[in-house]
Protein backbone atom coordinates (compact mmCIF):
# COMPACT_ATOMS: atom_id res chain seq x y z
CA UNK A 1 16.22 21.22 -19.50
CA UNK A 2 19.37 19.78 -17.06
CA UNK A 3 22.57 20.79 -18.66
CA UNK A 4 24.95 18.73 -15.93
CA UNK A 5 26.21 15.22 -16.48
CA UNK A 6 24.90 14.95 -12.92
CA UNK A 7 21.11 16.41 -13.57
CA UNK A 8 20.54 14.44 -16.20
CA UNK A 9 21.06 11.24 -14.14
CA UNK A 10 19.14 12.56 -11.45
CA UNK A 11 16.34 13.12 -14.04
CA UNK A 12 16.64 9.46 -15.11
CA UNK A 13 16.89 8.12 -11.39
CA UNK A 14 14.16 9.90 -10.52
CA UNK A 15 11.51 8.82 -13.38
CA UNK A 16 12.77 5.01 -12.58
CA UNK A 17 11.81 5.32 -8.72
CA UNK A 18 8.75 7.41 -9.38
CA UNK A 19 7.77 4.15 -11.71
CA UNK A 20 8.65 2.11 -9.04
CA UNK A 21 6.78 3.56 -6.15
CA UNK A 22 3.72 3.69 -8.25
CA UNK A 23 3.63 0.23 -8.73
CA UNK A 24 3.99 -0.61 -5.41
CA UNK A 25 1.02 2.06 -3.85
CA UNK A 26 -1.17 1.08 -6.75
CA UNK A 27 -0.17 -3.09 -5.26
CA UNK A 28 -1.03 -1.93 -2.09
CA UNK A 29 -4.70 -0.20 -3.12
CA UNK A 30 -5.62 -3.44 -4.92
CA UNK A 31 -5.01 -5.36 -1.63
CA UNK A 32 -7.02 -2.88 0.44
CA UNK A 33 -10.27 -3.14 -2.22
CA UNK A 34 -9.90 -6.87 -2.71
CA UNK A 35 -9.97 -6.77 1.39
CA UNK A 36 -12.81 -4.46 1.44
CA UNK A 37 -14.81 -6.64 -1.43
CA UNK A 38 -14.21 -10.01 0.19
CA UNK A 39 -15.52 -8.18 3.45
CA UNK A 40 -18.35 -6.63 1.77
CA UNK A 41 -19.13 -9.94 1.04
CA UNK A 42 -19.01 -11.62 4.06
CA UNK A 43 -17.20 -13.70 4.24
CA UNK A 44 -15.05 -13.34 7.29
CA UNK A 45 -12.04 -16.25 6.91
CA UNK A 46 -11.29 -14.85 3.40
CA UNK A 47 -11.53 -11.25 4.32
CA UNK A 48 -8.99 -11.93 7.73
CA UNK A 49 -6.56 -13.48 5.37
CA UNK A 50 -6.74 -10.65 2.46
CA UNK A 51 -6.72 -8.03 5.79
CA UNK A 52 -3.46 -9.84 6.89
CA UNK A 53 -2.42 -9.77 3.02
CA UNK A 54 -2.75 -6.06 2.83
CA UNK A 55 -1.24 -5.63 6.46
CA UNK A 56 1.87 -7.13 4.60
CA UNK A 57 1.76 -5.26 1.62
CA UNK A 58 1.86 -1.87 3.28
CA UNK A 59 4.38 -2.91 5.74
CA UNK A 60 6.31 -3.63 3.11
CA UNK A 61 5.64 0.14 1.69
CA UNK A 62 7.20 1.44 4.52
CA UNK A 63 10.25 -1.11 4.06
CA UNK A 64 10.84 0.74 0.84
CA UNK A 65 10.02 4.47 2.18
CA UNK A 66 7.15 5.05 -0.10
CA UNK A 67 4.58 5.20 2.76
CA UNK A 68 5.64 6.66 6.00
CA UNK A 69 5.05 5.10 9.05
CA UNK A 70 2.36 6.72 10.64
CA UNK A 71 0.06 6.92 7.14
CA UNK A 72 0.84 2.76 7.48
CA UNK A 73 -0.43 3.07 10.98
CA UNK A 74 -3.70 4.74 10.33
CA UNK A 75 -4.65 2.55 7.07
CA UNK A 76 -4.01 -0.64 9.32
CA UNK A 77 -6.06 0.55 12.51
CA UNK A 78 -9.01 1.67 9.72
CA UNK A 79 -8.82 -1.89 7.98
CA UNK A 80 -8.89 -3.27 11.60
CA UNK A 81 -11.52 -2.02 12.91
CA UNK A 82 -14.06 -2.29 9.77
CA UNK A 83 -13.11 -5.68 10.13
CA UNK A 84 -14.37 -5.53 13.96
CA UNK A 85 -16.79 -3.83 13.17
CA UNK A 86 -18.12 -6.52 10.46
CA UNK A 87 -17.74 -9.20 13.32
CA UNK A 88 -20.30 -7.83 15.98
């Protein structure tokens, strides 16, 4: 148990980001599976918007510094080229 004024805030402060990043990673799964069902699918329009969709969404995890960079990198070049690959 923190006995400091200043570990017990960190305590708190760390619980509300830990909250807050696991919204936003669980946000940016549910965009990569409704991506990967729409592509499953077939159709192709739908599943290059919801690929552009979850493009966004984990940009916008690595805004925040929840995902780093090159993890973002890698998940967008995998969504890319199933979606490529679902073309030919």
């Amino acid at each position: 148990m923190a006995h400091s004024k200043s570990a017990k805030k960190r305590i708190r402060t760390n619980e509300k980001s830990k909250d807050r990043n696991k919204s936003i990673k669980s946000r940016v799964k549910t965009f990569i599976k409704s991506y990967e069902a729409k592509l499953i699918a077939g159709n192709a329009e739908e599943a290059k918007a919801s690929l552009e969709a979850a493009c966004r969404e984990i940009d916008k995890s690595v805004s925040k510094g929840i995902t780093h960079r090159n993890t973002a990198a890698r998940k967008k070049s995998r969504l890319t080229v199933s979606f490529n690959k679902a073309q030919a």
